[in-house]
C-alpha atoms as a PDB file:
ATOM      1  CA  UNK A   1      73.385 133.185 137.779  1.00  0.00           C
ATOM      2  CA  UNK A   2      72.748 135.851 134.977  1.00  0.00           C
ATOM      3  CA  UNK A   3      72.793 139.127 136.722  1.00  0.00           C
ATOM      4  CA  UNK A   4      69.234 140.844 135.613  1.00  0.00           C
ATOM      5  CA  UNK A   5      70.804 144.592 135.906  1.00  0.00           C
ATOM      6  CA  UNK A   6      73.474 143.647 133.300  1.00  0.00           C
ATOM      7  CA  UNK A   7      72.430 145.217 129.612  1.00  0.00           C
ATOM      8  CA  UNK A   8      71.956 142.279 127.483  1.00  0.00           C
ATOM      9  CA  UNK A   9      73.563 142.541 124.072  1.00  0.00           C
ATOM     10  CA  UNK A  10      72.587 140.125 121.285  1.00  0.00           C
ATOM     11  CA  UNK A  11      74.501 137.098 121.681  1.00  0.00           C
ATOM     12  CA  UNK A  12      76.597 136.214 118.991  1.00  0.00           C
ATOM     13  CA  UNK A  13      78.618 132.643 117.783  1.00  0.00           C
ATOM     14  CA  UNK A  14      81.749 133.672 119.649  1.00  0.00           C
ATOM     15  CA  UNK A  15      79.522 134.294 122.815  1.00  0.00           C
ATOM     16  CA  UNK A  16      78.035 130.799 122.479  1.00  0.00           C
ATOM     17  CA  UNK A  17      81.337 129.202 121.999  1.00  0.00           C
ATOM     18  CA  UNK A  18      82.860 130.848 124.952  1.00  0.00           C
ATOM     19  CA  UNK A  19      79.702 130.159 127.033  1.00  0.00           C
ATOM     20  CA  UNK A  20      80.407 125.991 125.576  1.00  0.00           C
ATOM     21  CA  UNK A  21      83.873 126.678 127.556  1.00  0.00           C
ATOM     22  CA  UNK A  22      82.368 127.729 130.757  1.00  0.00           C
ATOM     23  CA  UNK A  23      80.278 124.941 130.581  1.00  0.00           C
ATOM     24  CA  UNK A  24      83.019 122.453 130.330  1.00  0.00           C
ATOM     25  CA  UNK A  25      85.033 123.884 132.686  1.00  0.00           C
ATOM     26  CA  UNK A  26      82.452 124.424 135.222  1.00  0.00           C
ATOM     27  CA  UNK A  27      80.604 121.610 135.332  1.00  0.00           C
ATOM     28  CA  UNK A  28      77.216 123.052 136.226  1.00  0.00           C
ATOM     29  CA  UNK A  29      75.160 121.259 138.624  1.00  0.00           C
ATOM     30  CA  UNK A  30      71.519 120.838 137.618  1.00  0.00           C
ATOM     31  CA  UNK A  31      68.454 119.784 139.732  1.00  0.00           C
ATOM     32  CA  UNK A  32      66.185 118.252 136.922  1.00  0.00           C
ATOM     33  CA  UNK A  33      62.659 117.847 138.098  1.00  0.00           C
ATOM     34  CA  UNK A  34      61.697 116.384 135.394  1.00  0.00           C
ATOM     35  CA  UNK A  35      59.067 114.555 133.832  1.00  0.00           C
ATOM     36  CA  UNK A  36      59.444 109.911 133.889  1.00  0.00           C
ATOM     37  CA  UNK A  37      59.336 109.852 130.386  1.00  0.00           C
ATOM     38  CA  UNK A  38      62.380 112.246 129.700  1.00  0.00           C
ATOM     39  CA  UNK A  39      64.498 111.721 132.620  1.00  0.00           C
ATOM     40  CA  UNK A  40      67.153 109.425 131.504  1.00  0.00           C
ATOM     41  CA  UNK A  41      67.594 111.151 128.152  1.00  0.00           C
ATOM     42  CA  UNK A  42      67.690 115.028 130.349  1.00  0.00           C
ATOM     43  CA  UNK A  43      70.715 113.176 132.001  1.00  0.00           C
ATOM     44  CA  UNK A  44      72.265 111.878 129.494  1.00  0.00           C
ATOM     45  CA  UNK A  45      72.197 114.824 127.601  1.00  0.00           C
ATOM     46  CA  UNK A  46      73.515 117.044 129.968  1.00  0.00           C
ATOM     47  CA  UNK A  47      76.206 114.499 130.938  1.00  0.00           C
ATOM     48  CA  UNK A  48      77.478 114.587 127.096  1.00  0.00           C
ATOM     49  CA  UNK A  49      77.396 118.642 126.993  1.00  0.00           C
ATOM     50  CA  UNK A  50      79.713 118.939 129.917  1.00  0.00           C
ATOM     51  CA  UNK A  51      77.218 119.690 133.176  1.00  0.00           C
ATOM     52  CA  UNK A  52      75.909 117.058 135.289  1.00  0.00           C
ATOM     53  CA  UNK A  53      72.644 115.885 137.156  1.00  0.00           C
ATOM     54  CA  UNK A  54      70.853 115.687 140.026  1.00  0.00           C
ATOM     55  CA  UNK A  55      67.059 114.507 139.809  1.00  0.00           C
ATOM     56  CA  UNK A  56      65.662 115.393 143.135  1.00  0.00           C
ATOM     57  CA  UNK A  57      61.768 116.055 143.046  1.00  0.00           C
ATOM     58  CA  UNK A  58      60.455 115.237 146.073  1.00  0.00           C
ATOM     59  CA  UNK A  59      58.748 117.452 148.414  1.00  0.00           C
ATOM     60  CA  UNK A  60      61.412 116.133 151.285  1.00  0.00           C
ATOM     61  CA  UNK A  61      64.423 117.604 149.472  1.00  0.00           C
ATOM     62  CA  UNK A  62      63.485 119.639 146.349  1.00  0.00           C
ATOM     63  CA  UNK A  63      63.700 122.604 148.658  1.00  0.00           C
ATOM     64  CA  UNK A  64      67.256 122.297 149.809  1.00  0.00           C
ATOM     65  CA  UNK A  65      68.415 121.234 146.750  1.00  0.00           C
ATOM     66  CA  UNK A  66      67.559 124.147 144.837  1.00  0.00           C
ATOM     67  CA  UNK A  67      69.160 126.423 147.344  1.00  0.00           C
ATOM     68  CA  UNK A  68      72.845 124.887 146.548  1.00  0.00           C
ATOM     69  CA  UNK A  69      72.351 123.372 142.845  1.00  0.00           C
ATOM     70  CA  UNK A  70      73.494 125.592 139.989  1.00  0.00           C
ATOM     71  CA  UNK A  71      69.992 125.833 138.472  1.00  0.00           C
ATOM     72  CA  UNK A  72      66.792 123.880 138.451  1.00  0.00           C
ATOM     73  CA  UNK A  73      64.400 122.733 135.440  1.00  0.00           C
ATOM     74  CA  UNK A  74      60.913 122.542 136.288  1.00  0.00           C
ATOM     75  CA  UNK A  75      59.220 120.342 133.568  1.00  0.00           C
ATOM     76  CA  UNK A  76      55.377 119.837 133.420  1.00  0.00           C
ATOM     77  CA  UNK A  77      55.533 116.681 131.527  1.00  0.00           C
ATOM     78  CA  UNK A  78      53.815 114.019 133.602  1.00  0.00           C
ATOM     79  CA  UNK A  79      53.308 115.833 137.074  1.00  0.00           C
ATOM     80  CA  UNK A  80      51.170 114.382 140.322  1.00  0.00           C
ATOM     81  CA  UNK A  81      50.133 115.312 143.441  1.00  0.00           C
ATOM     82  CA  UNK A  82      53.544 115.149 144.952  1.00  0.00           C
ATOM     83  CA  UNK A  83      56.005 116.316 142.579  1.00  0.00           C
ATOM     84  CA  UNK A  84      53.457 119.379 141.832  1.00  0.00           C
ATOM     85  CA  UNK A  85      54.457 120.470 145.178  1.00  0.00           C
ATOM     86  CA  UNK A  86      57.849 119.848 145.025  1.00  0.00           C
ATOM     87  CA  UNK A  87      57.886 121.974 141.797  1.00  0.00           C
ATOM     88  CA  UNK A  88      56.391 124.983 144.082  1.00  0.00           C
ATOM     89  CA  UNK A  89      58.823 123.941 146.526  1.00  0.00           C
ATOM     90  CA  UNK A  90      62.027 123.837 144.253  1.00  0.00           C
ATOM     91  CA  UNK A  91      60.889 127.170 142.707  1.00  0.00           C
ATOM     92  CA  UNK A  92      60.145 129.443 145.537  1.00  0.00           C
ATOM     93  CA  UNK A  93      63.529 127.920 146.959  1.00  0.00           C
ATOM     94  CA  UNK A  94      65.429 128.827 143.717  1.00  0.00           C
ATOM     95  CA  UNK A  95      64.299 132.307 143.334  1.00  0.00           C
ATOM     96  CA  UNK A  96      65.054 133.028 146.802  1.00  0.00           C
ATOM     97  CA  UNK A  97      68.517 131.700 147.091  1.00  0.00           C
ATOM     98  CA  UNK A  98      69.066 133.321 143.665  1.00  0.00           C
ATOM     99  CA  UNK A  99      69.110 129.981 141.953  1.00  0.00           C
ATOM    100  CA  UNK A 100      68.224 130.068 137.997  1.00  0.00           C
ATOM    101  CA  UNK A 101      65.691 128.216 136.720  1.00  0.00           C
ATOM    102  CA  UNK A 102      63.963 127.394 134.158  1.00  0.00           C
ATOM    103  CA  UNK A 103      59.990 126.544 133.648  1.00  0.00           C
ATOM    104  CA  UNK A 104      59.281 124.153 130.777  1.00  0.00           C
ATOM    105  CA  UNK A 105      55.371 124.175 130.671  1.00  0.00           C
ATOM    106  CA  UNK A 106      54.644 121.025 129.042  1.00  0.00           C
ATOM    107  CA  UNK A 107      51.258 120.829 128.039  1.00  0.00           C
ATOM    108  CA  UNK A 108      50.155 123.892 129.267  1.00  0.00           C
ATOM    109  CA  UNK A 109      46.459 124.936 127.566  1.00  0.00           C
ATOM    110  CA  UNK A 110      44.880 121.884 126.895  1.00  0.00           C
ATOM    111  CA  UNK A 111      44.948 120.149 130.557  1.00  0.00           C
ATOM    112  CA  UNK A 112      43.553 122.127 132.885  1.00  0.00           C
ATOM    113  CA  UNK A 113      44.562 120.919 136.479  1.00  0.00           C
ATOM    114  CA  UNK A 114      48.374 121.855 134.802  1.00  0.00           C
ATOM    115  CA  UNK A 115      47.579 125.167 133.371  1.00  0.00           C
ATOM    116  CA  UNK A 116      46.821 126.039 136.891  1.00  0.00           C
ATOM    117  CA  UNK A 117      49.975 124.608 138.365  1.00  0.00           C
ATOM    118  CA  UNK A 118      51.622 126.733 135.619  1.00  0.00           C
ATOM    119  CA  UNK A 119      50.086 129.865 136.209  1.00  0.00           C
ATOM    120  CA  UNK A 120      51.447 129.381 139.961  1.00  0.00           C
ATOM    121  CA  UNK A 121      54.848 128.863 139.009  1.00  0.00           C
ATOM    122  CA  UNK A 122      54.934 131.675 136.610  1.00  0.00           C
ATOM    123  CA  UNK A 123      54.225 133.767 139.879  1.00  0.00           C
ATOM    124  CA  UNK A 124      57.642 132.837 141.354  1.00  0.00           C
ATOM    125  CA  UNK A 125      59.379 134.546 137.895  1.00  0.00           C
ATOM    126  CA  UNK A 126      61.402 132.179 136.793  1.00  0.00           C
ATOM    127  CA  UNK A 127      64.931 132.786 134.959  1.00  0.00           C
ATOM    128  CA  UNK A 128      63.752 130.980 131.649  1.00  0.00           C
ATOM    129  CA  UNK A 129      60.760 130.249 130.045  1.00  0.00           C
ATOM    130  CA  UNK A 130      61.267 127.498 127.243  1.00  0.00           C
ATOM    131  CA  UNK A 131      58.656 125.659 125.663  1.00  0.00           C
ATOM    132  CA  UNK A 132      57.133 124.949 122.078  1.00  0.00           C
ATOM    133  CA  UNK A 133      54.789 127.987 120.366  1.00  0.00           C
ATOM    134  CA  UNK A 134      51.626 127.068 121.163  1.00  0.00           C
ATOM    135  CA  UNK A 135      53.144 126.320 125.006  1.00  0.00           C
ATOM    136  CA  UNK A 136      53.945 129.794 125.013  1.00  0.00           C
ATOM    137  CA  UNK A 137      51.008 131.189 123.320  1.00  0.00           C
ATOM    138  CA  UNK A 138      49.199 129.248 126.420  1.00  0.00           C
ATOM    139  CA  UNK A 139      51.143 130.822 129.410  1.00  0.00           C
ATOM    140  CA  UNK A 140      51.256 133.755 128.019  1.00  0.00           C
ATOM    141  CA  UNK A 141      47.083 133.563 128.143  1.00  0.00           C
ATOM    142  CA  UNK A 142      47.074 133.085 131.801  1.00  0.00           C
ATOM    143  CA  UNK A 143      48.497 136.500 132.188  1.00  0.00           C
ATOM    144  CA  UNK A 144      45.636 138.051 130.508  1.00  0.00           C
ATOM    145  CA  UNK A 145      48.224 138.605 126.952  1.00  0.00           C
ATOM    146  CA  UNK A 146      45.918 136.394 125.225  1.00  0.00           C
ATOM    147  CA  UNK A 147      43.042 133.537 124.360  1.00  0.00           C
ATOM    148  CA  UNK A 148      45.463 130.590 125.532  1.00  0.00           C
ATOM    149  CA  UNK A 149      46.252 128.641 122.503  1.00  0.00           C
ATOM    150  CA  UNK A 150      46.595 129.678 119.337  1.00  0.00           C
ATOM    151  CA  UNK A 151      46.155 127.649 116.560  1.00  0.00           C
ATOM    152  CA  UNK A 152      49.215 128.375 114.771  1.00  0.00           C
ATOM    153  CA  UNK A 153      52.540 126.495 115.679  1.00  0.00           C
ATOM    154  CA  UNK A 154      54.814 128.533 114.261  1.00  0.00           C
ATOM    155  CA  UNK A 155      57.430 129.592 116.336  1.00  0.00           C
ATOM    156  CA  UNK A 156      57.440 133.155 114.953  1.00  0.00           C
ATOM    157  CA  UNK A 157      53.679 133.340 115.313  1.00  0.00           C
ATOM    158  CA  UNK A 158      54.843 133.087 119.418  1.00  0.00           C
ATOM    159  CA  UNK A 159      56.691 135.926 119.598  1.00  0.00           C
ATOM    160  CA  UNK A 160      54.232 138.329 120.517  1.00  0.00           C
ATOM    161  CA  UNK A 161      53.565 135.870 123.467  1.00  0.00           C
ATOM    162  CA  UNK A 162      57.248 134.951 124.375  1.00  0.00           C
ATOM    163  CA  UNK A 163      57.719 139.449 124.733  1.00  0.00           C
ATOM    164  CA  UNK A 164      54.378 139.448 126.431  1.00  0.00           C
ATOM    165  CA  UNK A 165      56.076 136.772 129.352  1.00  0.00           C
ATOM    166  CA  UNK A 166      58.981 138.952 130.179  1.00  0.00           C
ATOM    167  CA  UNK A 167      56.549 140.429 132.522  1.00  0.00           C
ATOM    168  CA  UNK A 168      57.309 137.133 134.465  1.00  0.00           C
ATOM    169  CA  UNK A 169      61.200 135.847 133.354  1.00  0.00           C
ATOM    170  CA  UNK A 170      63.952 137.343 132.028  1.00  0.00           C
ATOM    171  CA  UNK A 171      64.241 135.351 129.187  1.00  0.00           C
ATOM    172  CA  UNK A 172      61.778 133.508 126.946  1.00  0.00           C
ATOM    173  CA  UNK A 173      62.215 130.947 124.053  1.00  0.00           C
ATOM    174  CA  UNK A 174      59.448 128.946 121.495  1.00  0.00           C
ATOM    175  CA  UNK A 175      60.742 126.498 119.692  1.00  0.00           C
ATOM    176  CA  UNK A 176      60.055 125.287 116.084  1.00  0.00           C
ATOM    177  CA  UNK A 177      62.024 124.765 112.939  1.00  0.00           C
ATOM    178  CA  UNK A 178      63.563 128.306 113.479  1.00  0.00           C
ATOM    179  CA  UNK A 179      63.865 128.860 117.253  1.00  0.00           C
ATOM    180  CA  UNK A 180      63.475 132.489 118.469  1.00  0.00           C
ATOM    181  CA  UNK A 181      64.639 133.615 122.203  1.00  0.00           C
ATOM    182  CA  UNK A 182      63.443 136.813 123.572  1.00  0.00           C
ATOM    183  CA  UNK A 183      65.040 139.118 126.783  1.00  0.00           C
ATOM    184  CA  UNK A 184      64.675 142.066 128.569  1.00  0.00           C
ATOM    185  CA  UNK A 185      66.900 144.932 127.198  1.00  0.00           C
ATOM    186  CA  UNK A 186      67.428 148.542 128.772  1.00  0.00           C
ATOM    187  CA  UNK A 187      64.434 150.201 126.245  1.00  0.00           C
ATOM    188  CA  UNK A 188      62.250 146.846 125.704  1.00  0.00           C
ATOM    189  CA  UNK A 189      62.670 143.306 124.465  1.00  0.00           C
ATOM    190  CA  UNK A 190      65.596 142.365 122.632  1.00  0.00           C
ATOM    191  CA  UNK A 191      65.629 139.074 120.484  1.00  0.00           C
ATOM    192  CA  UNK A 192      67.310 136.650 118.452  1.00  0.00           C
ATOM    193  CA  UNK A 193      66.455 133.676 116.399  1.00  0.00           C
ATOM    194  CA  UNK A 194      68.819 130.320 116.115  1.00  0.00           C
ATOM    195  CA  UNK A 195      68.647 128.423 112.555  1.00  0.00           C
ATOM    196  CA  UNK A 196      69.586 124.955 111.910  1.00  0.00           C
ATOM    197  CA  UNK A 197      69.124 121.744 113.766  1.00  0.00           C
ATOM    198  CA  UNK A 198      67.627 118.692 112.572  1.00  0.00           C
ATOM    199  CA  UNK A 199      63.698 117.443 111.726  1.00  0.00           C
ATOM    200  CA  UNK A 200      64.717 114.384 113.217  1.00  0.00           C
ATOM    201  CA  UNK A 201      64.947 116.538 116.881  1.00  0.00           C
ATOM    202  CA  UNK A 202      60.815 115.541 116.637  1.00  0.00           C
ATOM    203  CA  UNK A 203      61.364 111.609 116.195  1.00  0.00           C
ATOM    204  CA  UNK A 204      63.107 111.524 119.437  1.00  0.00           C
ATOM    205  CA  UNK A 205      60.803 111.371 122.789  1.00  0.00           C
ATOM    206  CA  UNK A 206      62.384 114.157 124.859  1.00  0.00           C
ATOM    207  CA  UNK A 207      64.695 115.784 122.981  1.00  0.00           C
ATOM    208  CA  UNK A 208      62.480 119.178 124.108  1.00  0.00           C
ATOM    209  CA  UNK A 209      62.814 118.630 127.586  1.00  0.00           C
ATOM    210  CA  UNK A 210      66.696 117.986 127.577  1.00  0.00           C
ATOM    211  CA  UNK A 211      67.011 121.598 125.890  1.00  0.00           C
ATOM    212  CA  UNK A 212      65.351 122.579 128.735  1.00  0.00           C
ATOM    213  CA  UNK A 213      67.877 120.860 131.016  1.00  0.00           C
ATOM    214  CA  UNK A 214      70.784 122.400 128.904  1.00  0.00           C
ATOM    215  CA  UNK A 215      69.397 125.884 128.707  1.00  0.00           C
ATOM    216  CA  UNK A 216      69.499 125.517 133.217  1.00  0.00           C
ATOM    217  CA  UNK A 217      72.867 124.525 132.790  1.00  0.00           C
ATOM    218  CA  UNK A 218      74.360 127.086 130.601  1.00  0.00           C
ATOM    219  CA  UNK A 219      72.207 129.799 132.207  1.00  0.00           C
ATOM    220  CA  UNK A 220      74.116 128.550 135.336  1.00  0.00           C
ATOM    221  CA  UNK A 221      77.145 129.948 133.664  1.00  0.00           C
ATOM    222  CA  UNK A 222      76.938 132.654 131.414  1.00  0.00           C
ATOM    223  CA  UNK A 223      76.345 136.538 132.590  1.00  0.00           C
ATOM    224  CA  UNK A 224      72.993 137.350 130.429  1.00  0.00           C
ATOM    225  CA  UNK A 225      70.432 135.018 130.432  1.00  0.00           C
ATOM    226  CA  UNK A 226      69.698 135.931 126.812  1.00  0.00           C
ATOM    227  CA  UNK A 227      73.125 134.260 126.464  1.00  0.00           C
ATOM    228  CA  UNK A 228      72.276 131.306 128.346  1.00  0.00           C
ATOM    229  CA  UNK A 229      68.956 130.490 126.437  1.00  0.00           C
ATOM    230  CA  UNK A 230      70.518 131.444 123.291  1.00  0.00           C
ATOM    231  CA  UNK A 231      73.611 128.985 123.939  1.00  0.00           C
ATOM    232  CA  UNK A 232      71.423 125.648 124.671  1.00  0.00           C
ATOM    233  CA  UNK A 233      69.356 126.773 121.837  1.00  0.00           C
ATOM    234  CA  UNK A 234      72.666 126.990 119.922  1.00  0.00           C
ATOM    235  CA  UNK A 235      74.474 123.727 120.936  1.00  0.00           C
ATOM    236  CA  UNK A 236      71.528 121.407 120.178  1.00  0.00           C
ATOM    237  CA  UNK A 237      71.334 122.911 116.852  1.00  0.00           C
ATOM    238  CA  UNK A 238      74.522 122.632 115.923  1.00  0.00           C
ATOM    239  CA  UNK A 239      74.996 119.108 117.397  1.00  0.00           C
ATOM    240  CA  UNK A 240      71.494 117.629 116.130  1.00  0.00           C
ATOM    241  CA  UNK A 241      72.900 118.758 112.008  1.00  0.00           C
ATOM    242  CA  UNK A 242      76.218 116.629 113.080  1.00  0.00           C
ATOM    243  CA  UNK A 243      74.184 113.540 114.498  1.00  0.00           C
ATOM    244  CA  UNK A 244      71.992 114.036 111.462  1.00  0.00           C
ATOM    245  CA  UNK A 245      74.750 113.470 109.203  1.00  0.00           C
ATOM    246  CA  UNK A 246      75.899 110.363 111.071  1.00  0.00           C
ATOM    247  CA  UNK A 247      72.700 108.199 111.388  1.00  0.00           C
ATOM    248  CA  UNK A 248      70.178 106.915 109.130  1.00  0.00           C
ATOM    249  CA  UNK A 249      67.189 107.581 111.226  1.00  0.00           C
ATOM    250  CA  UNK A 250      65.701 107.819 114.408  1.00  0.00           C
ATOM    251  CA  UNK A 251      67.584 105.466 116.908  1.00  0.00           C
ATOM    252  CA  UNK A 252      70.964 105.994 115.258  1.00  0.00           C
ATOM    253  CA  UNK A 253      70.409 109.733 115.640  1.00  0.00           C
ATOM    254  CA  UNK A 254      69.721 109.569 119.033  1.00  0.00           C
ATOM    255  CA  UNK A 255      72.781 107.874 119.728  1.00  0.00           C
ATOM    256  CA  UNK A 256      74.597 110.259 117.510  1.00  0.00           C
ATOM    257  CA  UNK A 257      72.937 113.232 119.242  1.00  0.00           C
ATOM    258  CA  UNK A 258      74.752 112.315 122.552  1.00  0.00           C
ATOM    259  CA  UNK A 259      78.016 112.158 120.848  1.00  0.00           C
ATOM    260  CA  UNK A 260      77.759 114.901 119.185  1.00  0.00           C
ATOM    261  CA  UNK A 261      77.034 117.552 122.154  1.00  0.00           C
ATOM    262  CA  UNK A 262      80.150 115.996 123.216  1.00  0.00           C
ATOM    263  CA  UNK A 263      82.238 116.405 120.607  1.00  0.00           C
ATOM    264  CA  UNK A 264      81.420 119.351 119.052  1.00  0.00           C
ATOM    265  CA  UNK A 265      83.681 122.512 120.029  1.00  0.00           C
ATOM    266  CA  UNK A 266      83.777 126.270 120.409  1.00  0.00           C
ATOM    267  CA  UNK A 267      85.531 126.768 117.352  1.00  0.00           C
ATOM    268  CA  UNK A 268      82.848 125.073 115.675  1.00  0.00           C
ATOM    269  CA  UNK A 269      80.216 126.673 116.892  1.00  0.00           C
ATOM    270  CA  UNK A 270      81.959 129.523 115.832  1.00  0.00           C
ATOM    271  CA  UNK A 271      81.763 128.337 112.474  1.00  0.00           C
ATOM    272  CA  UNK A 272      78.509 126.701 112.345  1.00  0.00           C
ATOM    273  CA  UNK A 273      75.955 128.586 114.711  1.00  0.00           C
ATOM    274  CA  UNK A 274      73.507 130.467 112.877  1.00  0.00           C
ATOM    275  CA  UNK A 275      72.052 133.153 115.012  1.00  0.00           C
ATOM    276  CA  UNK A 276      70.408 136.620 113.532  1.00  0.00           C
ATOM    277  CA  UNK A 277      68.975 139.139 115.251  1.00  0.00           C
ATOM    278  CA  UNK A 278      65.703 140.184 115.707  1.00  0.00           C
ATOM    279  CA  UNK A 279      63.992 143.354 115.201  1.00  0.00           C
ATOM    280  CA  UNK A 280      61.330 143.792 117.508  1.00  0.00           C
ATOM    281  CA  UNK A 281      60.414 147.620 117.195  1.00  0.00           C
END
């Protein structure tokens, strides 16, 4: 679990690659409530990076779970009656028992029966927020920081929102062709933004929601949960340019994605990972 006191430097590529170690030789235990369209793919991608699942999200166990898992993703994808309240169930467990965990607000601003459900599980502060820019322009509305959703996508156009939503978690990200991650440092937000990955991340259903998964397993593991964010953010990048380079389109890459968050190692995120940091005076 990050420790919130700790001051939280800007990550950096040797950071990511020994948070990639910790990963590995942890094995991180992650309770994916997840959406039905991305669960397999969630699994297998944490599987390949080195952590492993558990997808409990009923109301029966989601509780428990969360107290002894190493983190918890809570994914809006394609929620219902029951696994909404296993979602309020798995969070208010996991910030009690000191559990990280990460909200992925899928669809947040246009649907409103989830917009509320969101709203409530901001109010139990989660760890991480991850989501795509106009998912964080949304849930960054419900705390009175904005209109909702904006109608620019552009990750960068987010930011304001992600800093806005460290009212709520300690870490934010928005996702886009640059990704940018946001955290709480000792005189205001602190920031950095991860370059690279691969356009064909958006021709594979739930390649977004895995990140999720991965950013609740390294967050499980690394002692700033800047670092944590900034390391998932980090690894797909660097192993979606790989699979790119092995595939000729969208079902070979997939394939290749897996293998390459497998195979891909600290030193070469050392020598690949493009992360600058941000200025947010």
């Amino acid at each position: 679990m990050p420790d919130a006191t700790l001051p939280t430097p800007h990550p950096t590529a040797n950071d990511v690659a020994d948070a990639l170690d910790a990963l590995r030789s942890s094995t991180p235990l992650v309770q994916s409530l997840t959406n039905v369209v991305s669960a397999t793919f969630v699994t297998n991608v944490l599987l390949a990076a080195g952590a492993s699942n558990a997808h409990i999200d009923n109301v029966h166990e989601a509780a428990g779970f969360a107290a002894v898992a190493s983190a918890v993703l809570v994914n809006l994808g394609t929620p219902d009656d029951g696994t909404a309240a296993a979602f309020t169930l798995a969070a208010e467990s996991a910030t009690t028992s000191g559990t990280p965990w990460v909200l992925d607000p899928v669809g947040v601003g246009g649907l409103p029966w989830r917009t509320e459900l969101a709203a409530g599980l901001l109010a139990q502060h989660p760890t991480a927020i991850r989501g795509n820019a106009s998912e964080i322009i949304a849930l960054a509305g419900l705390g009175n920081f904005g209109r909702g959703v904006d109608s620019s996508s552009d990750s960068e156009g987010a930011l304001p929102a992600a800093v806005a939503l460290l009212e709520f978690a300690q870490v934010v990200s928005a996702s886009g062709a640059i990704d940018y991650i946001v955290g709480r440092g000792e005189s205001g937000a602190v920031g950095v933004r991860v370059l690279g990955g691969s356009p064909l991340l958006t021709k594979v259903t739930a390649t977004g929601c895995a990140l999720g998964g991965l950013a609740a397993a390294y967050l499980a593991v690394t002692p700033t949960s800047l670092l944590g964010l900034t390391a998932a953010h980090t690894h797909v990048a660097v192993a979606s340019e790989l699979a790119q380079r092995n595939s000729s389109g969208p079902g070979s890459f997939a394939v290749a994605f897996l293998d390459a968050l497998a195979s891909i190692s600290p030193d070469d995120i050392r020598a690949q990972a493009r992360i600058e940091r941000l200025d947010l005076r």
